[in-house]
Structures are given as structure tokens and as C-alpha cells.
PDB file of N, CA and C in Angstrom:
ATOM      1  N   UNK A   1     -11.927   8.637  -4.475  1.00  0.00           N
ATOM      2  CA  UNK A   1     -10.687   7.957  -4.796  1.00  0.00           C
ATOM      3  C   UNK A   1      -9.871   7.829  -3.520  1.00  0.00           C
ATOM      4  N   UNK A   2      -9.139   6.512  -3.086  1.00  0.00           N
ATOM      5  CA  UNK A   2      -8.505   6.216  -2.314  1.00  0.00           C
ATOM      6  C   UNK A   2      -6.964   6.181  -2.598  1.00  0.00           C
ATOM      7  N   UNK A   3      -5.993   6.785  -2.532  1.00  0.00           N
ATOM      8  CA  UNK A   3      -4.158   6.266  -2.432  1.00  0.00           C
ATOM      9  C   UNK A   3      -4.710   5.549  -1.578  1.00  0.00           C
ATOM     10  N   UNK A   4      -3.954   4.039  -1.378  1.00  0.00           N
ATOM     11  CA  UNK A   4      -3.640   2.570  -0.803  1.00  0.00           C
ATOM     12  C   UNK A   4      -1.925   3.007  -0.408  1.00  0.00           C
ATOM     13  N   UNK A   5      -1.859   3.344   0.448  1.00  0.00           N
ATOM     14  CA  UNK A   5       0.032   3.136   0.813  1.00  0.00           C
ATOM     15  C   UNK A   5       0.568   2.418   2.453  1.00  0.00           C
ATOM     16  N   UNK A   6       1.632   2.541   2.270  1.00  0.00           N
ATOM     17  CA  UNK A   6       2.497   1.624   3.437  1.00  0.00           C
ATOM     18  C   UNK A   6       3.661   1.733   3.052  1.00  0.00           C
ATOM     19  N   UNK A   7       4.468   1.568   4.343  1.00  0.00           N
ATOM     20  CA  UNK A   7       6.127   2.031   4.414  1.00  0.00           C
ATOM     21  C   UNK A   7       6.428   0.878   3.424  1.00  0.00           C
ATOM     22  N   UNK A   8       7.521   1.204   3.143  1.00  0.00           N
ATOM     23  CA  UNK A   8       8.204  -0.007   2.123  1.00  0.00           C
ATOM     24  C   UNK A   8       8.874  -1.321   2.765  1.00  0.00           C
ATOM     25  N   UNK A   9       9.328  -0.927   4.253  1.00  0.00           N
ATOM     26  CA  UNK A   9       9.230  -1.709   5.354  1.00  0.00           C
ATOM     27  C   UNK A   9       8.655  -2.497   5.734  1.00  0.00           C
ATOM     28  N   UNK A  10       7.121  -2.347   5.629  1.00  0.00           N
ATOM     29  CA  UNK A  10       6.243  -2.989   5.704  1.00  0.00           C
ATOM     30  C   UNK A  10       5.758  -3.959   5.005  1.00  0.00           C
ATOM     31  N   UNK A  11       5.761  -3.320   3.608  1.00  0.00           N
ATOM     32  CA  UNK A  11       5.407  -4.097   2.554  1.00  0.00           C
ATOM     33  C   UNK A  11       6.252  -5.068   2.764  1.00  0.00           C
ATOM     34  N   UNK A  12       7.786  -5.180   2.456  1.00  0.00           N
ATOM     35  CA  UNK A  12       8.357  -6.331   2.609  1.00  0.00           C
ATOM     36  C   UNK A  12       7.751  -7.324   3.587  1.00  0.00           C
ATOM     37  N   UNK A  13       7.785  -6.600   5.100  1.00  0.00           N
ATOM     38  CA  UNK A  13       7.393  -7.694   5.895  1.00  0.00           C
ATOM     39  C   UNK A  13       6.411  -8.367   5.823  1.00  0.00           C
ATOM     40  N   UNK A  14       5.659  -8.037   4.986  1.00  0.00           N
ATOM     41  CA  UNK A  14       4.541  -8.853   4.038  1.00  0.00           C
ATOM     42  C   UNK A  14       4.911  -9.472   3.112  1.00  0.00           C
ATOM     43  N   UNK A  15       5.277  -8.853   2.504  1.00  0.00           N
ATOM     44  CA  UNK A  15       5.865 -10.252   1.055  1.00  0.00           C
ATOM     45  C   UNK A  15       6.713 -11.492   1.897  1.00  0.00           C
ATOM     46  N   UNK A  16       7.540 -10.616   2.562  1.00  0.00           N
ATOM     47  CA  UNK A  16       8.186 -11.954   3.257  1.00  0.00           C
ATOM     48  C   UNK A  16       7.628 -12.902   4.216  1.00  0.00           C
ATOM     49  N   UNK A  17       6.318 -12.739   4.556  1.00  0.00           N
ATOM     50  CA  UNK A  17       5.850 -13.580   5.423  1.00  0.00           C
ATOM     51  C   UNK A  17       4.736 -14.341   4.076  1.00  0.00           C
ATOM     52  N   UNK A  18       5.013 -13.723   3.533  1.00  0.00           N
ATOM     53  CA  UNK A  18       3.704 -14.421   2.170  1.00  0.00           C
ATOM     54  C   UNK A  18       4.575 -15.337   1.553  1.00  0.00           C
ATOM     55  N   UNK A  19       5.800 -14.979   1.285  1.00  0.00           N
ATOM     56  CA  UNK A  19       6.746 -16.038   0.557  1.00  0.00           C
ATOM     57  C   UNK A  19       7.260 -17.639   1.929  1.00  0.00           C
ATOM     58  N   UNK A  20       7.197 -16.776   3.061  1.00  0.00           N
ATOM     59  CA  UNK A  20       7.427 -17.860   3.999  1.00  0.00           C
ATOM     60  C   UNK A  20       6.503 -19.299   4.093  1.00  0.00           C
ATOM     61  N   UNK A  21       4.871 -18.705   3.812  1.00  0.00           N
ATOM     62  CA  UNK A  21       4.014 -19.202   3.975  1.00  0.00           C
ATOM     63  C   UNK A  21       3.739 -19.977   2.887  1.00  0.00           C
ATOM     64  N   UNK A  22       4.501 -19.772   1.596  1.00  0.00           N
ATOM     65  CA  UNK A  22       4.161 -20.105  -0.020  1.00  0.00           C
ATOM     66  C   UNK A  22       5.206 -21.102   0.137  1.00  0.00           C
ATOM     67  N   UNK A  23       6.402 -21.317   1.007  1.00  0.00           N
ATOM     68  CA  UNK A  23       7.863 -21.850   0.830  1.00  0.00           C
ATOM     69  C   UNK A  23       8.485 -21.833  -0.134  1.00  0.00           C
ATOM     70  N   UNK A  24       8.409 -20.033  -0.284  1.00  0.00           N
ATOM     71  CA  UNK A  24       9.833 -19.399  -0.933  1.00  0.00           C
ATOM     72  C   UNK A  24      10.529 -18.867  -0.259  1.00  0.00           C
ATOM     73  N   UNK A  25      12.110 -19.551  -0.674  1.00  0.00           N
ATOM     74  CA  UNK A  25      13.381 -19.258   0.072  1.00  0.00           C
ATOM     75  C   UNK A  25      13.527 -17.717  -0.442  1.00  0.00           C
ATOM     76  N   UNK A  26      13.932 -16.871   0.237  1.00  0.00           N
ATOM     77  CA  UNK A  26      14.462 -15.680   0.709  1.00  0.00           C
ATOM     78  C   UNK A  26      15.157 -14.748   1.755  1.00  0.00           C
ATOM     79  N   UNK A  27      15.722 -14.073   2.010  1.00  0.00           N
ATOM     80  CA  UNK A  27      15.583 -13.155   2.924  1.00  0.00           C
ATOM     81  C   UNK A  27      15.304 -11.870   3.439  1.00  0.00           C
ATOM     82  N   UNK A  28      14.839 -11.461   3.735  1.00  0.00           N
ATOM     83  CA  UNK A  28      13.890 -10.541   4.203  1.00  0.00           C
ATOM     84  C   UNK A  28      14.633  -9.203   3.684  1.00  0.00           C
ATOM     85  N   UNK A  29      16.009  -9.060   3.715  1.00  0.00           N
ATOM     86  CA  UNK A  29      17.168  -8.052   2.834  1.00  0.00           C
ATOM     87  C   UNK A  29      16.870  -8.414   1.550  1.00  0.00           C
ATOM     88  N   UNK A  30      16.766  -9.620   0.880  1.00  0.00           N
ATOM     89  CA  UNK A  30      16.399  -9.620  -0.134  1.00  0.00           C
ATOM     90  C   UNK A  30      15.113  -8.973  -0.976  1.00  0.00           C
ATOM     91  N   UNK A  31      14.094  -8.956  -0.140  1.00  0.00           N
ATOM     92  CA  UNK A  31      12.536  -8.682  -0.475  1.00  0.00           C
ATOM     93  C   UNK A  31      12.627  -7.254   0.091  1.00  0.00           C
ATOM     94  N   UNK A  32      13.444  -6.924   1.007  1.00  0.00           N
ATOM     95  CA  UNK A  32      13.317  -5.136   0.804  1.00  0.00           C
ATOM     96  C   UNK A  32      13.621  -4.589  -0.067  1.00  0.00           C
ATOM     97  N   UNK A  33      15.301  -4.759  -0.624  1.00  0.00           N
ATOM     98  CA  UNK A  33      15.697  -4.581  -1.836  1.00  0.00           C
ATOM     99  C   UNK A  33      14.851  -4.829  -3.049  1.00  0.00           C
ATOM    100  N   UNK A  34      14.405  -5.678  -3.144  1.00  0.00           N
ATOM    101  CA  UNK A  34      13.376  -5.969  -4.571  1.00  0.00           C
ATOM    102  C   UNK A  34      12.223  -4.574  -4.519  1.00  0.00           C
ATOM    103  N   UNK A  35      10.986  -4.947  -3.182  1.00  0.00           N
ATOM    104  CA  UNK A  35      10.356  -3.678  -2.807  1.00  0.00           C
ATOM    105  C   UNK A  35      10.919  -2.347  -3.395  1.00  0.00           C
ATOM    106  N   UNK A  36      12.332  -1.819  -2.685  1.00  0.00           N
ATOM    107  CA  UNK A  36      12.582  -0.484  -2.880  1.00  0.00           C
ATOM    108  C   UNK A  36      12.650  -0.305  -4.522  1.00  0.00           C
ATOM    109  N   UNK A  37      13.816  -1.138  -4.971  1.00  0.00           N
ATOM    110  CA  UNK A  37      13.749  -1.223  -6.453  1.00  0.00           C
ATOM    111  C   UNK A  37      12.525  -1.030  -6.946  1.00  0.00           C
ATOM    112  N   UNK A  38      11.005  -1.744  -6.834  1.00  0.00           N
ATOM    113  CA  UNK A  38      10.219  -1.224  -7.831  1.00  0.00           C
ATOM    114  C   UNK A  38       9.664  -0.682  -7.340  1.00  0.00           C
ATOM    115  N   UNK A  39       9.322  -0.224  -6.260  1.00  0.00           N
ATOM    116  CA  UNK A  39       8.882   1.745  -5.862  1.00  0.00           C
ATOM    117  C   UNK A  39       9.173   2.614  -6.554  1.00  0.00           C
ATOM    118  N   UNK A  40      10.985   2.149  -7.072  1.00  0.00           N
ATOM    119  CA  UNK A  40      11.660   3.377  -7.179  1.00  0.00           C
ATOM    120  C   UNK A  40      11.012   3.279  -8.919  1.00  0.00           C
ATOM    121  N   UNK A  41      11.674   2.478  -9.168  1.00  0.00           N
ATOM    122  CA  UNK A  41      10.748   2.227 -10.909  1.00  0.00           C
ATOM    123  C   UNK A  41       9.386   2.302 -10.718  1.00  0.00           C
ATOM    124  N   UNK A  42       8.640   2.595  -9.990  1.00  0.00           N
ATOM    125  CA  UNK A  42       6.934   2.896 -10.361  1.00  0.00           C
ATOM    126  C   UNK A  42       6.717   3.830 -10.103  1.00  0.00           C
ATOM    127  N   UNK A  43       7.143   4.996  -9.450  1.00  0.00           N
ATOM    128  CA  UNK A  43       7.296   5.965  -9.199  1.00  0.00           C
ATOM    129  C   UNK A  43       7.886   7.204  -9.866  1.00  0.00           C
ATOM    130  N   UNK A  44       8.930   6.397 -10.306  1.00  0.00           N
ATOM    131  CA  UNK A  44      10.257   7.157 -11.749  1.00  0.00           C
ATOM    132  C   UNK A  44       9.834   7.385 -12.587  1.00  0.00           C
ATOM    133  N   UNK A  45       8.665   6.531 -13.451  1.00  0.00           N
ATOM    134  CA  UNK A  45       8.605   5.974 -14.272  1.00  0.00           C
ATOM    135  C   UNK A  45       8.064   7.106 -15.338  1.00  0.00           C
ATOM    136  N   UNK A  46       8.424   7.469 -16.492  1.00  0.00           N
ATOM    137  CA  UNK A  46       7.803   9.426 -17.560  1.00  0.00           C
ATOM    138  C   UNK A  46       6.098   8.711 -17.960  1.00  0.00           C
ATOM    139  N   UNK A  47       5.824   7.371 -18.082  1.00  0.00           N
ATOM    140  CA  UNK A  47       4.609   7.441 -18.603  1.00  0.00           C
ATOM    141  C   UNK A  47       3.512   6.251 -17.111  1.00  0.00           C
ATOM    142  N   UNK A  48       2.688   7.212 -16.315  1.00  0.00           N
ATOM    143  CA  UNK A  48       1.677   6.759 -15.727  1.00  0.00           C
ATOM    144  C   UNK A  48       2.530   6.315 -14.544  1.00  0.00           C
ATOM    145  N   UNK A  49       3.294   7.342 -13.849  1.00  0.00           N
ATOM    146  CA  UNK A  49       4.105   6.867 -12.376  1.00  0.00           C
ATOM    147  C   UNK A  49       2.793   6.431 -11.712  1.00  0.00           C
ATOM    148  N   UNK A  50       3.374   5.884 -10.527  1.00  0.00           N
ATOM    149  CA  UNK A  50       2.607   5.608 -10.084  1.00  0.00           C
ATOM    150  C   UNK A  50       2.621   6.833  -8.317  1.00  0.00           C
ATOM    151  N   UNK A  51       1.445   8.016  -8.715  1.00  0.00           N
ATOM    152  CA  UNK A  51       1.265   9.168  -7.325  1.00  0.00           C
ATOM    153  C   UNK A  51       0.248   9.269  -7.217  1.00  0.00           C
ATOM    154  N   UNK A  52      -0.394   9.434  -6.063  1.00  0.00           N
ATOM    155  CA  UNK A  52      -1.437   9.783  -5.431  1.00  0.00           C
ATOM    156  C   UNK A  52      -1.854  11.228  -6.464  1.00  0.00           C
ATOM    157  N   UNK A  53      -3.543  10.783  -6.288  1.00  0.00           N
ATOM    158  CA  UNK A  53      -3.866  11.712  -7.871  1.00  0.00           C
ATOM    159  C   UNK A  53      -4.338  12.920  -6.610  1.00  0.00           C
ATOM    160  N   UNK A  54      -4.563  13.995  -7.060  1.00  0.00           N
ATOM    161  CA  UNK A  54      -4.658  15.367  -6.513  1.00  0.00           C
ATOM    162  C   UNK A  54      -5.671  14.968  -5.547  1.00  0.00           C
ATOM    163  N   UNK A  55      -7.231  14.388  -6.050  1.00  0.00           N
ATOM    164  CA  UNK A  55      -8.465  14.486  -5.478  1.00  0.00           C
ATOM    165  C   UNK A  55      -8.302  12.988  -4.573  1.00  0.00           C
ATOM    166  N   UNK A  56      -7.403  12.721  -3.974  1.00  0.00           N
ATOM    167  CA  UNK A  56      -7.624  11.232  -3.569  1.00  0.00           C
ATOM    168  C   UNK A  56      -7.512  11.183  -2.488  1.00  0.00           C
ATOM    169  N   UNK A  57      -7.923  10.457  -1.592  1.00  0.00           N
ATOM    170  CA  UNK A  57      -7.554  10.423  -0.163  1.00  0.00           C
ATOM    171  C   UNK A  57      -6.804   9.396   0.401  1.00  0.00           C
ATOM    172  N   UNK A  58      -5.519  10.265   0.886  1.00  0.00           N
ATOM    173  CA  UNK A  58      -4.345   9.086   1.588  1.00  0.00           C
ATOM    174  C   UNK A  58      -4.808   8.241   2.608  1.00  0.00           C
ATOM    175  N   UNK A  59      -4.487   7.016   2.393  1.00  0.00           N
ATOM    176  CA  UNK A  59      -4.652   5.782   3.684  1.00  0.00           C
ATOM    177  C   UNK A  59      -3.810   5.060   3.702  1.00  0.00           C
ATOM    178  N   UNK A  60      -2.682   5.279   4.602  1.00  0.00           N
ATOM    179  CA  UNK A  60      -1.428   4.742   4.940  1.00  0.00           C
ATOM    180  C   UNK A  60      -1.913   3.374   6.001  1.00  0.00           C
ATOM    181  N   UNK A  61      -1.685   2.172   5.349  1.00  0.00           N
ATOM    182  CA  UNK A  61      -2.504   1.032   5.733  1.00  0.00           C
ATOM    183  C   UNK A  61      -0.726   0.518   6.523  1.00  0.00           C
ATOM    184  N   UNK A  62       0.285   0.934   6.858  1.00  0.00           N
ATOM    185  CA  UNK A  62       1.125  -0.103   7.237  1.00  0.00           C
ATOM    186  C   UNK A  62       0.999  -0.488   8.885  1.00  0.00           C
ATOM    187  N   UNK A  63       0.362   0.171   9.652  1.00  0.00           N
ATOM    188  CA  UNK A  63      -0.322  -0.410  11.187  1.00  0.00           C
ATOM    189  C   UNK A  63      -1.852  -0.639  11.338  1.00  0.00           C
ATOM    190  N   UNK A  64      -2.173  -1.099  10.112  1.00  0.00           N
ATOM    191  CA  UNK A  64      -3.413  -1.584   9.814  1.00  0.00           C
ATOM    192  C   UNK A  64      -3.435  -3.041   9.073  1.00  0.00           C
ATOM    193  N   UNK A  65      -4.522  -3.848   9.835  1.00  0.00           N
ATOM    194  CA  UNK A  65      -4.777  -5.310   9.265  1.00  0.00           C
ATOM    195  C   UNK A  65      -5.864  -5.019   8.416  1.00  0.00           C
ATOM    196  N   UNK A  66      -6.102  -6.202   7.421  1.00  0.00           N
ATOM    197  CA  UNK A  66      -7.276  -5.706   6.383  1.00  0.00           C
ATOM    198  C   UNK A  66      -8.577  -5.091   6.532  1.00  0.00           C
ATOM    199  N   UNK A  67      -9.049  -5.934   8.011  1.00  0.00           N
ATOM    200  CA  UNK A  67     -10.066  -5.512   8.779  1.00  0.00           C
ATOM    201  C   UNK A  67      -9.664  -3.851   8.527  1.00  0.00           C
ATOM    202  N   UNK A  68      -9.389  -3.350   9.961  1.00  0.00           N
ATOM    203  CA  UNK A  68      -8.726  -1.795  10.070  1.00  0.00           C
ATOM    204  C   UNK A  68      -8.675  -1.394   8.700  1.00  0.00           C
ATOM    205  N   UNK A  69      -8.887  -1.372   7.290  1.00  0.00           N
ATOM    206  CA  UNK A  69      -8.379  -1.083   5.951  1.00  0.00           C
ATOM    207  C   UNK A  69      -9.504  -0.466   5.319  1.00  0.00           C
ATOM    208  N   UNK A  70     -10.625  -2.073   5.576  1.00  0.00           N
ATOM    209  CA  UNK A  70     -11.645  -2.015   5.152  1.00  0.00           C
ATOM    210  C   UNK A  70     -12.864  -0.882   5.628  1.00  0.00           C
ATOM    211  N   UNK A  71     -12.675  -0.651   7.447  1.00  0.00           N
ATOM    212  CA  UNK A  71     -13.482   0.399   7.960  1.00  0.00           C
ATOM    213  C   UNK A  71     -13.368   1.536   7.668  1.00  0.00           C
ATOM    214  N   UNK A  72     -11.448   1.711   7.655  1.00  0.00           N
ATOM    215  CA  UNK A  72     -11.189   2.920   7.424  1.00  0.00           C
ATOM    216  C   UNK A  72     -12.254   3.738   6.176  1.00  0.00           C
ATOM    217  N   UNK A  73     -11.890   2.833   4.827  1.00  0.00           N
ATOM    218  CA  UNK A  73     -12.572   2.693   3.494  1.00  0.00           C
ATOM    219  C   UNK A  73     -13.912   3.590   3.677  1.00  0.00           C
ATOM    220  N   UNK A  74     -14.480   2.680   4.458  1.00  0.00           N
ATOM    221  CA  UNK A  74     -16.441   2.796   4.767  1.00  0.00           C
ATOM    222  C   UNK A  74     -16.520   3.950   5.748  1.00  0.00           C
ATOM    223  N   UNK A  75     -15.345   4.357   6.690  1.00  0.00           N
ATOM    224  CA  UNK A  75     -15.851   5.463   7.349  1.00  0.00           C
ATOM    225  C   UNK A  75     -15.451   6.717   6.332  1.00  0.00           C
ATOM    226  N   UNK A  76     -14.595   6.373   5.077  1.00  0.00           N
ATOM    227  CA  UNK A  76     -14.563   7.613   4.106  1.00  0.00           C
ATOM    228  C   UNK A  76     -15.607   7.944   2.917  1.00  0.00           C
ATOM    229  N   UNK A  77     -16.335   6.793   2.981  1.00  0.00           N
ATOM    230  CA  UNK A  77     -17.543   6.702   2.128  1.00  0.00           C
ATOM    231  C   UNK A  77     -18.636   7.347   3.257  1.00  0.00           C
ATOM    232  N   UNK A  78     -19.089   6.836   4.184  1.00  0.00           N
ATOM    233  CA  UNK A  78     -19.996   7.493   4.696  1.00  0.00           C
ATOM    234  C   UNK A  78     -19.835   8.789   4.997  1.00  0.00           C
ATOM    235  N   UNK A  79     -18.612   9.663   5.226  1.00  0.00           N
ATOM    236  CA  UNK A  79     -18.318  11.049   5.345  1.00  0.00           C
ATOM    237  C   UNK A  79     -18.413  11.372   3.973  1.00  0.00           C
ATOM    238  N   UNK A  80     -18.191  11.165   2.843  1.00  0.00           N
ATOM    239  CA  UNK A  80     -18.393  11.231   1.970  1.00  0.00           C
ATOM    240  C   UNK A  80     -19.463  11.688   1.567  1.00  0.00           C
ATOM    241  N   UNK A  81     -20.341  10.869   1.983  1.00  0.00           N
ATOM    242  CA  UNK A  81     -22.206  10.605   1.410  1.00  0.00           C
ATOM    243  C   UNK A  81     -22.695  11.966   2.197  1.00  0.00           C
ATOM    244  N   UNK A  82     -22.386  12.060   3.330  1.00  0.00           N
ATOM    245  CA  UNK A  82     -22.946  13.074   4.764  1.00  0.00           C
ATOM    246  C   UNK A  82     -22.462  14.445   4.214  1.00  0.00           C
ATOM    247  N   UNK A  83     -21.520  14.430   3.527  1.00  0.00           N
ATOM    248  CA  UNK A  83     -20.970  15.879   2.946  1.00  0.00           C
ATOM    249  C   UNK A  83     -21.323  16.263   1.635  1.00  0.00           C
ATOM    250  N   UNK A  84     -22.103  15.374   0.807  1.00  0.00           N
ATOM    251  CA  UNK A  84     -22.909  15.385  -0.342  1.00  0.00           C
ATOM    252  C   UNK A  84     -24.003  15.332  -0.745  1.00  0.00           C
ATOM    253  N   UNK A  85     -24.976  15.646   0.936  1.00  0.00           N
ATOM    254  CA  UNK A  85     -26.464  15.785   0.961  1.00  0.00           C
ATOM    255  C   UNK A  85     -27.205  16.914   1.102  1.00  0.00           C
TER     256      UNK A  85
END
């Protein structure tokens, strides 16, 4: 099992370059605010928050491109496999 995370910082600066590219008007204060808001509600939340489950392994993807995401991934599978033979 993998946690998928990134600063909330980040994320925006993704949504906001995704909405730039889609030509949706926003601003970038706007799409942080939205971001933090539902962190804070997915996280809060009494039934199925959303936390990194006990057995999972963190990969903080926010100075990582998908490439960098994807290796990371495969170099935790192959340590994986090497520690289960």
C-alpha cells in the first residue's frame, strides 16, 4: 500500500495550472482556499477520513513529476519483492 501525498501548496499549484490550461477563471488564493477546505473536510471527516493506513508507505510526490512518482512506485515494489524471497 502506497499514501499518495503533497503539500497543499502544491496541489493548488496544480489545480491552478490545470484550470489555466482548461480556461477556468480563478485565482490561485482562490484554489488554495478551496484545497485547504477539503483537506480539512477529508480528513475531519467521523466516517472513512481520509489517513495514511498503518501498513502503507508514505510518498510525498510534491517535488516530483509523474515520471519521478511512477519510479519511486517500482523502486517500492521491487524492494518489496527482494524482502519477500
Amino acid at each position: 500500500k502506497i499514501f499518495l501525498d503533497c503539500s497543499i501548496e502544491e496541489r493548488a499549484n496544480r489545480r491552478f495550472k490545470q484550470n489555466q490550461e482548461k480556461g477556468i477563471e480563478s485565482t490561485y488564493e482562490e484554489v488554495l482556499a478551496s484545497i485547504k477546505e477539503r483537506h480539512r473536510l477529508e480528513t475531519e471527516r467521523e466516517v472513512a477520513p481520509f489517513v495514511q493506513a498503518e501498513d502503507a508507505i508514505y510518498l510525498d510526490s510534491t517535488n516530483l513529476n509523474i515520471d519521478e512518482v511512477v519510479e519511486k512506485i517500482v523502486e517500492y515494489i521491487k524492494e518489496k519483492r527482494n524482502t519477500n524471497i
